[in-house]
C-alpha atoms as a PDB file:
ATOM      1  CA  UNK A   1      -8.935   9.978  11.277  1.00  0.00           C
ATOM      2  CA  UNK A   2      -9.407   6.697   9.901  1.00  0.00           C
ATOM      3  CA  UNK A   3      -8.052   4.334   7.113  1.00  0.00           C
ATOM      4  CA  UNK A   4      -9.288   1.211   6.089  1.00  0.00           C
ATOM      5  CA  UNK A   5      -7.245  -1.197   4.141  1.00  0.00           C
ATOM      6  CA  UNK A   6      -8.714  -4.164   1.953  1.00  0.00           C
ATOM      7  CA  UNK A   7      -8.400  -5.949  -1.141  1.00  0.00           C
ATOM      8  CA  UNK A   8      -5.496  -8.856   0.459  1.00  0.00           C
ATOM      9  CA  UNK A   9      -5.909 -12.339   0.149  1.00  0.00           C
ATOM     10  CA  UNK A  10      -4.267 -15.662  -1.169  1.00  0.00           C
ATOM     11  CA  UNK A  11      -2.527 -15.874  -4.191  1.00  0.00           C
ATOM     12  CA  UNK A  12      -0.269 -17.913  -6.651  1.00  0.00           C
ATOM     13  CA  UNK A  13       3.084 -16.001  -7.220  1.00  0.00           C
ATOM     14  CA  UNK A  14       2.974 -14.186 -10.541  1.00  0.00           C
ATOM     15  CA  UNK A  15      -0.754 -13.279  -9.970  1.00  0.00           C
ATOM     16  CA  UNK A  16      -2.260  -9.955  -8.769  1.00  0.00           C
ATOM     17  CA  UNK A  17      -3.855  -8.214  -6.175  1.00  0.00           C
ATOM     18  CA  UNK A  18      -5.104  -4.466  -5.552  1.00  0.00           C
ATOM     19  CA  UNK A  19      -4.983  -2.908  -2.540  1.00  0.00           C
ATOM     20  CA  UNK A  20      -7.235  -0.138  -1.673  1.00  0.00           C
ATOM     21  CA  UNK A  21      -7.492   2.249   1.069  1.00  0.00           C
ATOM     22  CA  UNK A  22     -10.430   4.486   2.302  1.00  0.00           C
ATOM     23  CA  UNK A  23      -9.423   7.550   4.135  1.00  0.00           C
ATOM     24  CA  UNK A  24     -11.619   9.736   5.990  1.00  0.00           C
ATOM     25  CA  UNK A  25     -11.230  12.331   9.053  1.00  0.00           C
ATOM     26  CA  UNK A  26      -8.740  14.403   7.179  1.00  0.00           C
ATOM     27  CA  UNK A  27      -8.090  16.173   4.119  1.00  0.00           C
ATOM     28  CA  UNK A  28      -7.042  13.453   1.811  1.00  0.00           C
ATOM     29  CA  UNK A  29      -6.210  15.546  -0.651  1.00  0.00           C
ATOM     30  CA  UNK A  30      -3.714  17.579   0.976  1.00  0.00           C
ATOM     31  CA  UNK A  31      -1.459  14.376   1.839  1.00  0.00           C
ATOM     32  CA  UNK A  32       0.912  12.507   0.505  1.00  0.00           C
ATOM     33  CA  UNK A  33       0.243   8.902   1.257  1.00  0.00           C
ATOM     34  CA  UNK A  34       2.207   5.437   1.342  1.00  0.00           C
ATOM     35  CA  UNK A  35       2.379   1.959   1.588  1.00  0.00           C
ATOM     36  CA  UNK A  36       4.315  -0.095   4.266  1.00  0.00           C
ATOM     37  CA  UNK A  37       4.341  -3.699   4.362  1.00  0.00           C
ATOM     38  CA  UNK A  38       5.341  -5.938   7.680  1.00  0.00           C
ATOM     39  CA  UNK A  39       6.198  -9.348   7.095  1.00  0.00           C
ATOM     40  CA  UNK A  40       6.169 -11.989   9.974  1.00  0.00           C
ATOM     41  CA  UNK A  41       8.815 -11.418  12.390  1.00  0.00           C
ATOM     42  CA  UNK A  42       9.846  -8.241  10.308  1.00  0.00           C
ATOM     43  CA  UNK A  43       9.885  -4.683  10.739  1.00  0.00           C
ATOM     44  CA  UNK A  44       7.833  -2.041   8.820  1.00  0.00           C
ATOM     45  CA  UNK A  45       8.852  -1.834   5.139  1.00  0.00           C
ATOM     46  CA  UNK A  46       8.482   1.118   3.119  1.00  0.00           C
ATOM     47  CA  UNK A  47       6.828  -0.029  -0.616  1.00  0.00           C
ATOM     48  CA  UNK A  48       5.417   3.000  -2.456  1.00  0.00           C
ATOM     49  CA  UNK A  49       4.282   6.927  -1.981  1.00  0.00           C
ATOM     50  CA  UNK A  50       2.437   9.233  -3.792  1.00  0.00           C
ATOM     51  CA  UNK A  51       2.234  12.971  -3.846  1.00  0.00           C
ATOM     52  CA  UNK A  52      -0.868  14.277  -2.862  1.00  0.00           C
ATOM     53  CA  UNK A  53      -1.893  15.789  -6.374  1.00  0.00           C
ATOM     54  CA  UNK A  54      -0.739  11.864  -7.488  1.00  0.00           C
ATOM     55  CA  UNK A  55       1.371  13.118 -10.264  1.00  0.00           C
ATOM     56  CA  UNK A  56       4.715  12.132  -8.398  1.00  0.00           C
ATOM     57  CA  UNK A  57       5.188   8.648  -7.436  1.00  0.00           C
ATOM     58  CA  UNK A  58       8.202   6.753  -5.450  1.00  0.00           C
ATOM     59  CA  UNK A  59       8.962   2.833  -5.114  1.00  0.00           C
ATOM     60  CA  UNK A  60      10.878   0.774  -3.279  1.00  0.00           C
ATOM     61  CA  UNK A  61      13.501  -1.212  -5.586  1.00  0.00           C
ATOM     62  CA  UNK A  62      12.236  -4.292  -4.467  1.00  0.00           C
ATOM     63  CA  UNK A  63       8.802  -3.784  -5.949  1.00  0.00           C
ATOM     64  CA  UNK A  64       9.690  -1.788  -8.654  1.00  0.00           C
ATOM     65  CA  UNK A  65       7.896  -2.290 -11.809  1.00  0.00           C
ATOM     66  CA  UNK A  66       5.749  -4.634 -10.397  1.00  0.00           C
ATOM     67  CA  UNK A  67       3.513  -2.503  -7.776  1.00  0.00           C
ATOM     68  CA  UNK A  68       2.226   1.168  -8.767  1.00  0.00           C
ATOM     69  CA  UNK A  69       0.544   3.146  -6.035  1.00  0.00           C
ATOM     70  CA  UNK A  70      -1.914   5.378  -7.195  1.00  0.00           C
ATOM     71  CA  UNK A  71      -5.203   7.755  -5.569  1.00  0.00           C
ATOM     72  CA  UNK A  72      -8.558   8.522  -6.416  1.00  0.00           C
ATOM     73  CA  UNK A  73      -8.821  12.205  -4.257  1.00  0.00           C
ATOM     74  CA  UNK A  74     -12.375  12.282  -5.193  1.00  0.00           C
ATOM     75  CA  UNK A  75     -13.107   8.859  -3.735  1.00  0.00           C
ATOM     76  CA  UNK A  76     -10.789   9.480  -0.289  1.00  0.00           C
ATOM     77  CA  UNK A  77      -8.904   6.203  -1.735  1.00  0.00           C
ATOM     78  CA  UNK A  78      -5.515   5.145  -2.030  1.00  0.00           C
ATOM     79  CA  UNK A  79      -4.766   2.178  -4.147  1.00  0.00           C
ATOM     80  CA  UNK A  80      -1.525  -0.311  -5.005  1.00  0.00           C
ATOM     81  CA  UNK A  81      -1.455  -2.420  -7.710  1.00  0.00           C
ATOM     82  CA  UNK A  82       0.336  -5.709  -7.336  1.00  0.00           C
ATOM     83  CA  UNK A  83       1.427  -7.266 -10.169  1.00  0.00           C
ATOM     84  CA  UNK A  84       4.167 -10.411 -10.492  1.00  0.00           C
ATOM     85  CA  UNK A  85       3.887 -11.063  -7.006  1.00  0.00           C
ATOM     86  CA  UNK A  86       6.569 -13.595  -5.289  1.00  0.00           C
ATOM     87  CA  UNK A  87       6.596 -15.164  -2.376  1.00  0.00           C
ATOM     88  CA  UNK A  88       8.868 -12.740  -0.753  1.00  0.00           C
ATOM     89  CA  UNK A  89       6.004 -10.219  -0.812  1.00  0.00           C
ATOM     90  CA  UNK A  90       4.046 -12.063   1.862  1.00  0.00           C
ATOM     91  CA  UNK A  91       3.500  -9.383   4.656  1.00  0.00           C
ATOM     92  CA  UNK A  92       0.386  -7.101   6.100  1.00  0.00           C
ATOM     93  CA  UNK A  93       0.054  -4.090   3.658  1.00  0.00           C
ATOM     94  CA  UNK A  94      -0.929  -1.200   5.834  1.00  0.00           C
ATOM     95  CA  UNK A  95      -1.668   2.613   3.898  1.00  0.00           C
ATOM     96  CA  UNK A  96      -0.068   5.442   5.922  1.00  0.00           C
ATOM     97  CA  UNK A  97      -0.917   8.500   5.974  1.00  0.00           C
ATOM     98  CA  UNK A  98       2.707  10.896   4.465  1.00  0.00           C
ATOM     99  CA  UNK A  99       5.712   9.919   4.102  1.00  0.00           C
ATOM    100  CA  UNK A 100       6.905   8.181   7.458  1.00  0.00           C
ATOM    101  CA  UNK A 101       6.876   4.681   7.212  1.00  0.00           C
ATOM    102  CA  UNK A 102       5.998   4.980  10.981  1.00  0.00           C
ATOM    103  CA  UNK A 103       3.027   7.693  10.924  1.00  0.00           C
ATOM    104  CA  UNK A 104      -0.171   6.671  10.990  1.00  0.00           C
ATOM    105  CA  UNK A 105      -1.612   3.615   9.510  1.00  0.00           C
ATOM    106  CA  UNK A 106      -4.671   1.281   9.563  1.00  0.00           C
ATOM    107  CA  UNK A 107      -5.578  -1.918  10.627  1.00  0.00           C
ATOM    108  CA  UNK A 108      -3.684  -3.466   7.501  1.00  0.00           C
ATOM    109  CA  UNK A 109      -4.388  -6.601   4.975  1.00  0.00           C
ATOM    110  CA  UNK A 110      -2.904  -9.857   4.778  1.00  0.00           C
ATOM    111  CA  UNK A 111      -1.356 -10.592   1.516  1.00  0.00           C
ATOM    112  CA  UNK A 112      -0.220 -14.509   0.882  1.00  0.00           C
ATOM    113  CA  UNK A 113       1.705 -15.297  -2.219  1.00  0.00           C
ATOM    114  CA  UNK A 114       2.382 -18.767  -2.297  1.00  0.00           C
ATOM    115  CA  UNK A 115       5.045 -20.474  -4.459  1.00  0.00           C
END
């Protein structure tokens, strides 16, 4: 089982970033999958999930309507879409595999908004 997270890096608040995941080692398809964010000093922070058929979709109010989680099953990928971003959305993204914000996750990516 294995998920790789990239896609993070520096940037301006009210830019953009997307966030992708590549899952392998299990049946992708067959989960639903999430985002959880850790910010420094913080604990884990539930953003976004998906339903495994991506047709059903759930965000946290603090990024709703600015971040939409969506999946390529063909691909093995999970993706988030980060739009307006603020400088309170500074954390290590990580994609987790279901719906537990503490089930298993990769190594994560940095994301930096600065003001």
């Amino acid at each position: 089982l294995q998920l790789v997270e990239s896609g993070g890096g520096l940037v301006q608040a009210g830019g953009s970033l997307r966030l992708s995941c590549a899952a392998s080692g299990f049946a992708f398809s067959s989960y639903a999958m999430s985002w959880v964010r850790q910010a420094r000093g913080e604990g884990l922070e539930w953003v976004s999930t998906i339903n495994s058929g991506g047709s059903i979709t759930r965000d946290a109010d603090s990024v709703k309507g600015r971040f939409t989680i969506s999946r390529d099953n063909a691909k093995g990928t999970l993706y988030l879409q980060m739009n307006s971003l603020k400088p309170d959305d500074t954390a290590v993204y990580y994609c987790v595999k279901g719906v537990d914000r503490l089930g298993y996750r990769g190594q994560g990516t940095q994301v930096t908004v600065s003001s």
